[in-house]
PDB file of N, CA and C in Angstrom:
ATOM      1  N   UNK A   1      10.912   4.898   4.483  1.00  0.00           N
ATOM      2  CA  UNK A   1      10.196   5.324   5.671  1.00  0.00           C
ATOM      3  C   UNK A   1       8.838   4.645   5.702  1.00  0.00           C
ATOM      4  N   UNK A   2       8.453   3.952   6.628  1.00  0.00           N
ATOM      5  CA  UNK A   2       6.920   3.757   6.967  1.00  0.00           C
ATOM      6  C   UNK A   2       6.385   4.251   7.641  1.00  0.00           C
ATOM      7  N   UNK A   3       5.200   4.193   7.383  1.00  0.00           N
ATOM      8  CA  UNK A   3       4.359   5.232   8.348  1.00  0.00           C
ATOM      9  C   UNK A   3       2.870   3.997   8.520  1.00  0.00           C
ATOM     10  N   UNK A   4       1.668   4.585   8.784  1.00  0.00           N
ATOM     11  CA  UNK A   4       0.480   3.835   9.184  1.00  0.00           C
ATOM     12  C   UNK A   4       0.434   3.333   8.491  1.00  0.00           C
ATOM     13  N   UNK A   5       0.387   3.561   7.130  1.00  0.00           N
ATOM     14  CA  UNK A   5      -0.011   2.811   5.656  1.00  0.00           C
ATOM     15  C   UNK A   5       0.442   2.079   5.443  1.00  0.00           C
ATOM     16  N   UNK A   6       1.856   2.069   5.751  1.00  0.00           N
ATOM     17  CA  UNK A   6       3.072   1.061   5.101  1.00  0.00           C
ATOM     18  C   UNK A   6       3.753   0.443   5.852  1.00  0.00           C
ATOM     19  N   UNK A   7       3.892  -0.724   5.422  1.00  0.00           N
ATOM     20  CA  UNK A   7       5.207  -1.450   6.660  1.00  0.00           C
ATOM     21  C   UNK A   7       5.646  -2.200   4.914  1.00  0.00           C
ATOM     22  N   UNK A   8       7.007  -2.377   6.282  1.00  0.00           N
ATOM     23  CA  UNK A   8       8.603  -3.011   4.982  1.00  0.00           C
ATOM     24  C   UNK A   8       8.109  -4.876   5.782  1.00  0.00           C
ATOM     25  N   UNK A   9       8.334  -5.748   4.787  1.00  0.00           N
ATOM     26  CA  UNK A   9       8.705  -6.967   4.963  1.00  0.00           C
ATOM     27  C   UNK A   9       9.527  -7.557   4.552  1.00  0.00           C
ATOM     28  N   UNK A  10      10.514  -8.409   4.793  1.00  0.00           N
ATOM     29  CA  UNK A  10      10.986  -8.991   4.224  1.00  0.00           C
ATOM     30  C   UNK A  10      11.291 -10.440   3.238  1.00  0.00           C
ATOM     31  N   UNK A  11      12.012 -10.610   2.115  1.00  0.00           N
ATOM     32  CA  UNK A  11      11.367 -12.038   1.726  1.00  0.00           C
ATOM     33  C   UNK A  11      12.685 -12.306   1.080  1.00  0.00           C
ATOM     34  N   UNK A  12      13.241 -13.476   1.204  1.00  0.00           N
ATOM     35  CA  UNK A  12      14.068 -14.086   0.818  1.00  0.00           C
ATOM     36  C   UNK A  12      13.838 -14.629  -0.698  1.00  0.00           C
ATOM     37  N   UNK A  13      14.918 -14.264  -1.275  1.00  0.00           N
ATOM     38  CA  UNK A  13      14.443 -14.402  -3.101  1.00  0.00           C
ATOM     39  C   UNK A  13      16.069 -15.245  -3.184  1.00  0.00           C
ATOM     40  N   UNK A  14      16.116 -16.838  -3.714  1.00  0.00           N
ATOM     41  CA  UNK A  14      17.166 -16.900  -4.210  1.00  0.00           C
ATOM     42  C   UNK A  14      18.128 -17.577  -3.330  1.00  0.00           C
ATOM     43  N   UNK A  15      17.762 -17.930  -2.222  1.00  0.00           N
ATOM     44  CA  UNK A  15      18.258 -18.257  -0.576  1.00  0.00           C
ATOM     45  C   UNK A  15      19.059 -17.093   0.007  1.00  0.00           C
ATOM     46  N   UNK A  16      19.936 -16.363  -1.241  1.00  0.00           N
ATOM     47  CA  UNK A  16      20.972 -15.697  -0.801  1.00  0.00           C
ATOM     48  C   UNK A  16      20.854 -14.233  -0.865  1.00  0.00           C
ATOM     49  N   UNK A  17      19.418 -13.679  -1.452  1.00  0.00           N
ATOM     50  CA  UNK A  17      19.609 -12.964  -1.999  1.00  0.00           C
ATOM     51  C   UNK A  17      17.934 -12.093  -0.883  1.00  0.00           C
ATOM     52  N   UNK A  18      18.086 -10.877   0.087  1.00  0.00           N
ATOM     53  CA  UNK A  18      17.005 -10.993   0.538  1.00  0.00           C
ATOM     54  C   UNK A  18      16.406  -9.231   0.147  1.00  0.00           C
ATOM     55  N   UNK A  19      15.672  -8.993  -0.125  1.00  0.00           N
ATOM     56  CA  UNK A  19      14.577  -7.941  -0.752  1.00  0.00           C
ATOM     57  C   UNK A  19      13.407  -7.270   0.178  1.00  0.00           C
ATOM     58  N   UNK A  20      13.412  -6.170   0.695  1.00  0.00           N
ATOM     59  CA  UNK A  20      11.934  -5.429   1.096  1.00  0.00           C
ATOM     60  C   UNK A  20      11.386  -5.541   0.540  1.00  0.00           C
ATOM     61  N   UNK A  21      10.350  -5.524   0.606  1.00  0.00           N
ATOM     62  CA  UNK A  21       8.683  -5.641   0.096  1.00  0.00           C
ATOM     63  C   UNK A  21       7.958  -4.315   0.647  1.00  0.00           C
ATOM     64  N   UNK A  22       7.271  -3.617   0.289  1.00  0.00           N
ATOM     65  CA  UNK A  22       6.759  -2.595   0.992  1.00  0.00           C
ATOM     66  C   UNK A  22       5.033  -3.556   0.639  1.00  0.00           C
ATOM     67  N   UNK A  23       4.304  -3.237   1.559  1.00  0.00           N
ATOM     68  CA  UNK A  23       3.055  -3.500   1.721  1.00  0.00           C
ATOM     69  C   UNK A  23       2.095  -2.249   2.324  1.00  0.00           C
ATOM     70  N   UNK A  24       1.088  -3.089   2.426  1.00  0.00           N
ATOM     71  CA  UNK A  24       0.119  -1.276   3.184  1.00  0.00           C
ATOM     72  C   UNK A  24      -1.400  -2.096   3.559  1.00  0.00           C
ATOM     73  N   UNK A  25      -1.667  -1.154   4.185  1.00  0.00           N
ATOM     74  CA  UNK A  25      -2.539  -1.441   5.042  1.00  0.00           C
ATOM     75  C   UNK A  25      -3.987  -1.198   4.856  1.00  0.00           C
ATOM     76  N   UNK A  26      -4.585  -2.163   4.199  1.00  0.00           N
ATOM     77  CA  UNK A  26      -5.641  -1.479   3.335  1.00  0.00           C
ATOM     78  C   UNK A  26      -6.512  -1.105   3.925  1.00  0.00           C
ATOM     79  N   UNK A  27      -7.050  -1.665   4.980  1.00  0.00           N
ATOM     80  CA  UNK A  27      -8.036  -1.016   6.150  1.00  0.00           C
ATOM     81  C   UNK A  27      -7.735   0.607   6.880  1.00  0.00           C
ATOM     82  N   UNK A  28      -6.554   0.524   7.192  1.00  0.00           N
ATOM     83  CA  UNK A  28      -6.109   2.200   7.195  1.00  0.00           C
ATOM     84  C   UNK A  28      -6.105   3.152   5.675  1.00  0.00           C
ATOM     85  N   UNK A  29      -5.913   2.527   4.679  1.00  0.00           N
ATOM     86  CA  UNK A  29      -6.323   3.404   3.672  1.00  0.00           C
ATOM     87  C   UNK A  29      -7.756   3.947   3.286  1.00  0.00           C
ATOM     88  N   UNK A  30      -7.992   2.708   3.801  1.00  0.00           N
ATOM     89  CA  UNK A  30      -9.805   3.479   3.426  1.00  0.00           C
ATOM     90  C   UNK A  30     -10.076   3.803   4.347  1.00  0.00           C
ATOM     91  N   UNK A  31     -10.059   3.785   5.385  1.00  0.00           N
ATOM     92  CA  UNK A  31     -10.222   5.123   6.654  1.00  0.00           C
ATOM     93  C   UNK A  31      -9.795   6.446   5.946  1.00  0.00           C
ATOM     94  N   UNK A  32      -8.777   6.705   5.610  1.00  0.00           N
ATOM     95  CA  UNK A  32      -8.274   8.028   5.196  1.00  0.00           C
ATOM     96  C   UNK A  32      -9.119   8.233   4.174  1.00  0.00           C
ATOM     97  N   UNK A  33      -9.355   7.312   3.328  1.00  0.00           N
ATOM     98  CA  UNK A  33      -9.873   7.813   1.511  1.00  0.00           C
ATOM     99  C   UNK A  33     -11.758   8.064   2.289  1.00  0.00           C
ATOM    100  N   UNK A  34     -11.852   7.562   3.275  1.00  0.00           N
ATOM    101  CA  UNK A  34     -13.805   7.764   3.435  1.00  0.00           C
ATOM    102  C   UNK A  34     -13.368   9.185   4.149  1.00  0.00           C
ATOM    103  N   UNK A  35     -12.357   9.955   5.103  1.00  0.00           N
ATOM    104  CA  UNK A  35     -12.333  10.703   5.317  1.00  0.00           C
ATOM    105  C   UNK A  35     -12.402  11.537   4.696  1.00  0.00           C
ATOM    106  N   UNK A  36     -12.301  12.109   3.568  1.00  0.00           N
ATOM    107  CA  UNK A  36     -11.905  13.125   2.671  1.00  0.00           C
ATOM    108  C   UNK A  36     -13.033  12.615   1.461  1.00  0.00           C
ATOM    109  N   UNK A  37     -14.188  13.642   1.210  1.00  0.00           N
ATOM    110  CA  UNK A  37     -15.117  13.553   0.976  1.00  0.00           C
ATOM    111  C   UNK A  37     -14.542  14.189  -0.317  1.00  0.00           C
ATOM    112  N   UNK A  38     -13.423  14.299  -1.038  1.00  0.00           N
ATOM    113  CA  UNK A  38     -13.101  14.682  -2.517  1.00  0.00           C
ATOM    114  C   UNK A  38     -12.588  13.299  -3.132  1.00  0.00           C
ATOM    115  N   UNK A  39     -12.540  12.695  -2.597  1.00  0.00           N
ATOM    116  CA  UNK A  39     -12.297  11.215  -3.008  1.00  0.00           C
ATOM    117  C   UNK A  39     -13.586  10.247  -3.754  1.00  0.00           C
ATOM    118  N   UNK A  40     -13.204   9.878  -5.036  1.00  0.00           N
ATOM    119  CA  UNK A  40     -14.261   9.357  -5.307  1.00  0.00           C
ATOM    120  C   UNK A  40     -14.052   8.208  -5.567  1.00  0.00           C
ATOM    121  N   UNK A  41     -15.211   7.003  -6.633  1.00  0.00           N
ATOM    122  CA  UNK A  41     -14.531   5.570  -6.445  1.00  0.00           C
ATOM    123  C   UNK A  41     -14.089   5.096  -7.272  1.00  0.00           C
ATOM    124  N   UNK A  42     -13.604   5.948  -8.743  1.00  0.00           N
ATOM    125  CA  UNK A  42     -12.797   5.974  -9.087  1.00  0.00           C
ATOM    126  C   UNK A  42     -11.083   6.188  -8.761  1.00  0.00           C
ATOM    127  N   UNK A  43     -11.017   7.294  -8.346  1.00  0.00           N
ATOM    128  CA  UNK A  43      -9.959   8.113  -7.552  1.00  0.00           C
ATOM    129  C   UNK A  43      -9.366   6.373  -6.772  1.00  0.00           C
ATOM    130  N   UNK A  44     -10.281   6.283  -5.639  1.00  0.00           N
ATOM    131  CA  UNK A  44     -10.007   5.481  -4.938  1.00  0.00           C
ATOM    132  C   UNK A  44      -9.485   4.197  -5.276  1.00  0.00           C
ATOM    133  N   UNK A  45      -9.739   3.456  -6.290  1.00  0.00           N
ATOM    134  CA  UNK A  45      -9.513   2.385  -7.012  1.00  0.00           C
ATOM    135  C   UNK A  45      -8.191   2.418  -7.380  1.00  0.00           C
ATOM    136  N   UNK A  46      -8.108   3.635  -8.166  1.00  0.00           N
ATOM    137  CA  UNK A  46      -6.677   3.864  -8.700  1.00  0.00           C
ATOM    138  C   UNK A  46      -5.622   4.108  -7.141  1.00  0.00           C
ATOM    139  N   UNK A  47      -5.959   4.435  -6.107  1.00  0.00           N
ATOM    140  CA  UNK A  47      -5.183   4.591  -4.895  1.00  0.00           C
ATOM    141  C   UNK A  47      -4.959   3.336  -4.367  1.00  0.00           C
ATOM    142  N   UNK A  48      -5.630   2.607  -4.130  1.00  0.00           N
ATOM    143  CA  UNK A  48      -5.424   0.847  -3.891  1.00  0.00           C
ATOM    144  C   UNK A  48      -4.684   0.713  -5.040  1.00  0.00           C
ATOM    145  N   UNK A  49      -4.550   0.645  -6.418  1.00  0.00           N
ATOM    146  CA  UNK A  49      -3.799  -0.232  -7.377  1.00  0.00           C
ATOM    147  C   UNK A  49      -2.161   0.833  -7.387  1.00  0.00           C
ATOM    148  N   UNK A  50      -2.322   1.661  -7.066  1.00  0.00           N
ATOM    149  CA  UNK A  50      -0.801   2.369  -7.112  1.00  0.00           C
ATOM    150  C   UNK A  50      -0.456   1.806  -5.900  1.00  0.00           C
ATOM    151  N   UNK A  51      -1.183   1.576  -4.746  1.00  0.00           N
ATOM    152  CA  UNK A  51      -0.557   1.388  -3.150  1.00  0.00           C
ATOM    153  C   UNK A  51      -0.118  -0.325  -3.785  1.00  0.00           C
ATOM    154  N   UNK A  52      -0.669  -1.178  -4.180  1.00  0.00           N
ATOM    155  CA  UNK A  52      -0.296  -2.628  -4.744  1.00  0.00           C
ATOM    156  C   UNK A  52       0.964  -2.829  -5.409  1.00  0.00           C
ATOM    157  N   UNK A  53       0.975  -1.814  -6.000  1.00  0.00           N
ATOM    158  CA  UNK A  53       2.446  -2.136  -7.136  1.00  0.00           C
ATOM    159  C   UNK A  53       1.169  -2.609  -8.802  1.00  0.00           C
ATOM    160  N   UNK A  54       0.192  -1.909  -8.857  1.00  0.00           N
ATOM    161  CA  UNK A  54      -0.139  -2.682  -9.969  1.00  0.00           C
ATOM    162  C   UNK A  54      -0.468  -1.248 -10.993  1.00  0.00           C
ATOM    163  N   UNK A  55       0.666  -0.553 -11.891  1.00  0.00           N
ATOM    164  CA  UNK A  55       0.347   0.703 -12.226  1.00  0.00           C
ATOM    165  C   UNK A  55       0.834  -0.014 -13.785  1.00  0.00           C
TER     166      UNK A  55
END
């Protein structure tokens, strides 16, 4: 499912072989993360690197 954050792309791996990609929208994330004043910049850091794929 995508929603604001996320969109699916696609990418061809292999010629034959084709894969979603989920991506996100980093400008809409930090809209949400400045909204919510329990968010800090720690917190936040770690929310960009989980939204990346980098955990």
């Amino acid at each position: 499912m995508a929603n604001s954050t996320q969109t699916e792309t696609t990418t061809a791996t292999s010629g034959y072989l084709n894969r979603k990609v989920r991506t996100y929208d980093e400008a809409a994330v930090d809209r949400e993360i400045k909204k919510d004043r329990r968010i800090k910049g720690r917190e936040a850091r770690a929310t960009h690197a989980l939204l990346k794929g980098r955990v």
